[in-house]
Protein backbone atom coordinates (compact mmCIF):
# COMPACT_ATOMS: atom_id res chain seq x y z
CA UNK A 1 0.00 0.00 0.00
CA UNK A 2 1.55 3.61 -1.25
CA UNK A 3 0.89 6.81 -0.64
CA UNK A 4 0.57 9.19 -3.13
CA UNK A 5 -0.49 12.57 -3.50
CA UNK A 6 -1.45 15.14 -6.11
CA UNK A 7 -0.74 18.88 -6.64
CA UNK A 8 -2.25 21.09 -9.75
CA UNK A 9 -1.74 24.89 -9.89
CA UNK A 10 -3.18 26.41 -13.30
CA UNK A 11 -0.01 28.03 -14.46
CA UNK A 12 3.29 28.08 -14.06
CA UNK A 13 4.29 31.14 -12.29
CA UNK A 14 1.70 30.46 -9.63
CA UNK A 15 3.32 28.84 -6.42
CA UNK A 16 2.63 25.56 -5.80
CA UNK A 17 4.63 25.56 -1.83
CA UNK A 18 1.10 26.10 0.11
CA UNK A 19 -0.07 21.93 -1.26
CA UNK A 20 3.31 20.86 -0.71
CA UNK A 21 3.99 21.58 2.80
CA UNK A 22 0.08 20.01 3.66
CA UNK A 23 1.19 17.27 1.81
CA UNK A 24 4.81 17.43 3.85
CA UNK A 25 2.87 17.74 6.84
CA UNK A 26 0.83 14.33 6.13
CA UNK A 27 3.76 12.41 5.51
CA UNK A 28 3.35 12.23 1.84
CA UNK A 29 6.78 11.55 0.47
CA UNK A 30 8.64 14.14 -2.11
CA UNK A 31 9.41 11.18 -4.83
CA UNK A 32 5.21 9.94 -4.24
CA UNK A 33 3.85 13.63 -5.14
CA UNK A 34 2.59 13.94 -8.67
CA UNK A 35 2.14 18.13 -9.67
CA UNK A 36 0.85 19.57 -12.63
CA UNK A 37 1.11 23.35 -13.74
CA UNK A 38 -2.23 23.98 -15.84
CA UNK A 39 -5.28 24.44 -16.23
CA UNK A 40 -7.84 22.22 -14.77
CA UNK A 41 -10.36 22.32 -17.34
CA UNK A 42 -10.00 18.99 -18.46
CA UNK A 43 -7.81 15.94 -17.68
CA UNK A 44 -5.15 16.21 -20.34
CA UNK A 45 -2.68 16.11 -17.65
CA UNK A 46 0.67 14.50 -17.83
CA UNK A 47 1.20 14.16 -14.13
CA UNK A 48 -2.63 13.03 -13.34
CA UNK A 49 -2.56 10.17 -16.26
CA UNK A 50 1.00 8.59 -14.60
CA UNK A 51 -0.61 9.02 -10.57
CA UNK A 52 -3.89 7.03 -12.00
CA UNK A 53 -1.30 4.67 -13.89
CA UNK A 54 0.50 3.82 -10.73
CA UNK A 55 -2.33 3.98 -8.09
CA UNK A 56 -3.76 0.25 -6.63
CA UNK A 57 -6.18 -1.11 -3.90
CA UNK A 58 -5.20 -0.23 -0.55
CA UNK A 59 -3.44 2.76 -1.95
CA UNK A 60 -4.25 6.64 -0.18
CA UNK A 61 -4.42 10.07 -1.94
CA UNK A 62 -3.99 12.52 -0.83
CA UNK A 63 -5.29 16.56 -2.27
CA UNK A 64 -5.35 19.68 -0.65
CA UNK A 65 -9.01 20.59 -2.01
CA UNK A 66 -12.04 18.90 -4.03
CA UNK A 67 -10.95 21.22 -6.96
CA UNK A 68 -7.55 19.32 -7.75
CA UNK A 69 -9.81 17.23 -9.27
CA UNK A 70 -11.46 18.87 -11.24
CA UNK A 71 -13.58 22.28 -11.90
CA UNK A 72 -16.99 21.01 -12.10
CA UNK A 73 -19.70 18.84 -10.59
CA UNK A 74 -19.20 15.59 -13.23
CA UNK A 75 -15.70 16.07 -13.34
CA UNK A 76 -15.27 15.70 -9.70
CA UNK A 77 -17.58 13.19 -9.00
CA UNK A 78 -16.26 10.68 -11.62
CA UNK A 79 -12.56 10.82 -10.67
CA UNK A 80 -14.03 10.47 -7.28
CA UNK A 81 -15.90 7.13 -8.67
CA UNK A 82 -12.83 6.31 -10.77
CA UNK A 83 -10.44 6.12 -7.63
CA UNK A 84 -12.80 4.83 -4.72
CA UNK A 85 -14.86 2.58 -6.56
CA UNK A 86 -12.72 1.21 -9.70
CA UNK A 87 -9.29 1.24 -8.16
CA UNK A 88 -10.60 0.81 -5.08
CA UNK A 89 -8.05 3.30 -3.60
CA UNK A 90 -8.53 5.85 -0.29
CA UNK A 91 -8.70 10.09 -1.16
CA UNK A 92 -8.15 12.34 2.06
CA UNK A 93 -9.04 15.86 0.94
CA UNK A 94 -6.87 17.28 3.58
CA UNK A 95 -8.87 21.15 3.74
CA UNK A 96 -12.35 18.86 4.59
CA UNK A 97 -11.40 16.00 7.17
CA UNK A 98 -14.96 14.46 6.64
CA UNK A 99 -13.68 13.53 2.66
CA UNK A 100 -11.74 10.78 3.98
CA UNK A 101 -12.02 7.50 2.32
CA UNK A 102 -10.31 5.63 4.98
CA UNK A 103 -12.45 6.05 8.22
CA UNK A 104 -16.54 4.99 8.57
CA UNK A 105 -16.24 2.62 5.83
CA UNK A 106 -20.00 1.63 7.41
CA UNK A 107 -23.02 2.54 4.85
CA UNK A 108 -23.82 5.78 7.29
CA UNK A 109 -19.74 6.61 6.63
CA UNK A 110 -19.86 6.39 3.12
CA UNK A 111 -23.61 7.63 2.90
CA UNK A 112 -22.07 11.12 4.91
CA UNK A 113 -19.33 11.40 2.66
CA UNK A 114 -20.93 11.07 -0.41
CA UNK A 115 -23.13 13.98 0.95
CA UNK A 116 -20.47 16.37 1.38
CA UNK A 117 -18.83 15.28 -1.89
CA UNK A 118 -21.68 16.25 -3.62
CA UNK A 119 -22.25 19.45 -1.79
CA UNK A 120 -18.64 20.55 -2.35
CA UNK A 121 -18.40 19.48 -5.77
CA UNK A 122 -21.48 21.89 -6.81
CA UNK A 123 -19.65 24.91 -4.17
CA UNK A 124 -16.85 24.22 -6.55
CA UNK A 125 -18.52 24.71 -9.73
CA UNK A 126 -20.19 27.14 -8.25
CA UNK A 127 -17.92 29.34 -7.75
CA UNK A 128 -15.58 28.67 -11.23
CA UNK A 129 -18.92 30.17 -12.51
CA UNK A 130 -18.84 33.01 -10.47
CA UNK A 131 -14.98 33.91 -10.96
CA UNK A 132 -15.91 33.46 -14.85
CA UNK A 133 -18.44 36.39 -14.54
CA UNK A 134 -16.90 38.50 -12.42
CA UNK A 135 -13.68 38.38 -14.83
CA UNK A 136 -16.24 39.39 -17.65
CA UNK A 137 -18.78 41.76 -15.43
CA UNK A 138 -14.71 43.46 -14.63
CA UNK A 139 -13.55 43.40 -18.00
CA UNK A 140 -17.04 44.57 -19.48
CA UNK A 141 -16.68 47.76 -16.71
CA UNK A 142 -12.91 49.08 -17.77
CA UNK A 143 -13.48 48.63 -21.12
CA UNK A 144 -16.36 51.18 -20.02
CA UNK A 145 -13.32 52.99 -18.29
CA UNK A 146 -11.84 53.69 -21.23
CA UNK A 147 -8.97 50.58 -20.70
CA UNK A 148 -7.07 49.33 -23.22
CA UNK A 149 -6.55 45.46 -23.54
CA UNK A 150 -3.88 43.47 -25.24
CA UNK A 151 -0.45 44.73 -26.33
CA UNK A 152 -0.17 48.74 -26.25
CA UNK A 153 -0.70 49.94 -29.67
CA UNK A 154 2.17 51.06 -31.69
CA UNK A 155 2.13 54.85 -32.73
CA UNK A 156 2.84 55.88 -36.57
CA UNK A 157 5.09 58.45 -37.27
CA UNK A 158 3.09 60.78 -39.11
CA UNK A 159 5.01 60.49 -42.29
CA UNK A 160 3.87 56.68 -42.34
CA UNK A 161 0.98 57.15 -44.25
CA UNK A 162 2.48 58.85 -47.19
CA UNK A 163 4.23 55.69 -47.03
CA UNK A 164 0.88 53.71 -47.51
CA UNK A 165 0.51 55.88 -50.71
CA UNK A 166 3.70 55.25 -52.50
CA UNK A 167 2.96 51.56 -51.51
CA UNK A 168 -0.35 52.18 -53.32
CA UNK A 169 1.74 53.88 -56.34
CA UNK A 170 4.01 50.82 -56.40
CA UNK A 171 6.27 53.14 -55.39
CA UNK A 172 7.70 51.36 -52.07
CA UNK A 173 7.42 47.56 -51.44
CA UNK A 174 6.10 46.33 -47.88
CA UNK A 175 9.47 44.66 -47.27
CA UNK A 176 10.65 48.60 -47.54
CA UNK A 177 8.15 50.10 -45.62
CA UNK A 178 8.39 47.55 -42.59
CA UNK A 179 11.99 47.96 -42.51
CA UNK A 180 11.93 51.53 -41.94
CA UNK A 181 9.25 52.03 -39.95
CA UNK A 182 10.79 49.19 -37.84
CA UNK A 183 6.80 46.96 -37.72
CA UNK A 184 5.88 43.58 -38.92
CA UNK A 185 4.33 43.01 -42.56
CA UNK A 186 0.74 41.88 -40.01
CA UNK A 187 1.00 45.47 -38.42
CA UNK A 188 1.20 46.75 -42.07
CA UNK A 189 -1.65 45.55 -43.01
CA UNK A 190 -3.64 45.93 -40.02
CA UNK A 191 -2.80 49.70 -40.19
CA UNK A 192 -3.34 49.91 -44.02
CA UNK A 193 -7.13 48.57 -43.42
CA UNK A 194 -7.73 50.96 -41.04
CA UNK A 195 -6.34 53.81 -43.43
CA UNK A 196 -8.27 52.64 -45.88
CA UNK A 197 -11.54 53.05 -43.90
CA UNK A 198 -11.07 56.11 -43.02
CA UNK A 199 -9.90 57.52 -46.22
CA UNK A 200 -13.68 55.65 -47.75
């Protein structure tokens, strides 16, 4: 019987030290903890697929919170299935001691548990809904505001578009025009479009 446990953070510069040290701290060894850095939309995970390769009966995982597992109410609740019921392996969800696999193994044990799993697997959804809409309800608001998104835009010396016009002329190749004006052929373009509707 091994014990294993599983870290995810979403991307790459955030820090994943806060699920180690609970892991650490539950005697999960460093060589039996399996970490991914992406999103958890899905389960196209390089470090999830080996853990459920290696992972028997008897065996114990061990996550800091439901929503390692996934980000919504099926997702959860069928790796959930998949480990206790399939593999017939333990999960301790170590930020809700009453998701532990290993203790009550009675019908009012596992009836209890499978209440809170499904209780915290909606919260969990839940609330991946409600980041989703604030992020737009915030975005929706600057943009309101008068802020800019994406890369800042690039300013044309003024002399640029007389540039456009010997281009039109045949005058000037692109290849010319992007090397002096120090822009890609894409930014060209974009800029000659928008030249072109305001000169209609």
């Amino acid at each position: 019987m091994s014990v294993y446990g599983y870290i995810r953070v979403s991307t790459a510069e955030q820090n994943e030290d806060r699920q180690l040290i609970a892991m650490q701290e539950n005697g999960v060894l460093r060589e039996n903890i399996f970490m991914d850095k992406q999103s958890g939309k899905d389960f196209n995970r390089p470090k999830y697929k080996k853990l459920m390769r290696k992972l028997r009966g008897g065996d114990t995982l061990y996550i800091k919170s439901i929503d390692r597992l996934g980000r919504n109410y099926e997702e959860i609740q069928d790796q959930w299935r998949s480990i206790t019921k399939e593999k017939k392996a333990d999960i301790v969800v170590i930020d809700m001691p009453l998701l532990d696999t290993r203790r009550d193994k009675n019908l009012l044990g596992t009836f209890i548990s499978d209440i809170v799993l499904q209780l915290l697997s909606f919260v969990a959804e839940n609330e991946r809904v409600n980041i989703r809409q604030r992020q737009k309800e915030g975005i929706a608001a600057a943009k309101m505001r008068g802020v800019r998104f994406g890369r800042p835009r690039i300013i044309m010396p003024s002399d640029f578009y007389k540039a456009i016009e010997k281009w039109k002329a045949k005058e000037m190749s692109v290849q010319e025009i992007v090397k002096i004006y120090k822009i890609s052929e894409s930014t060209f373009f974009r800029r000659l479009r928008e030249y072109n509707t305001d000169n209609e």
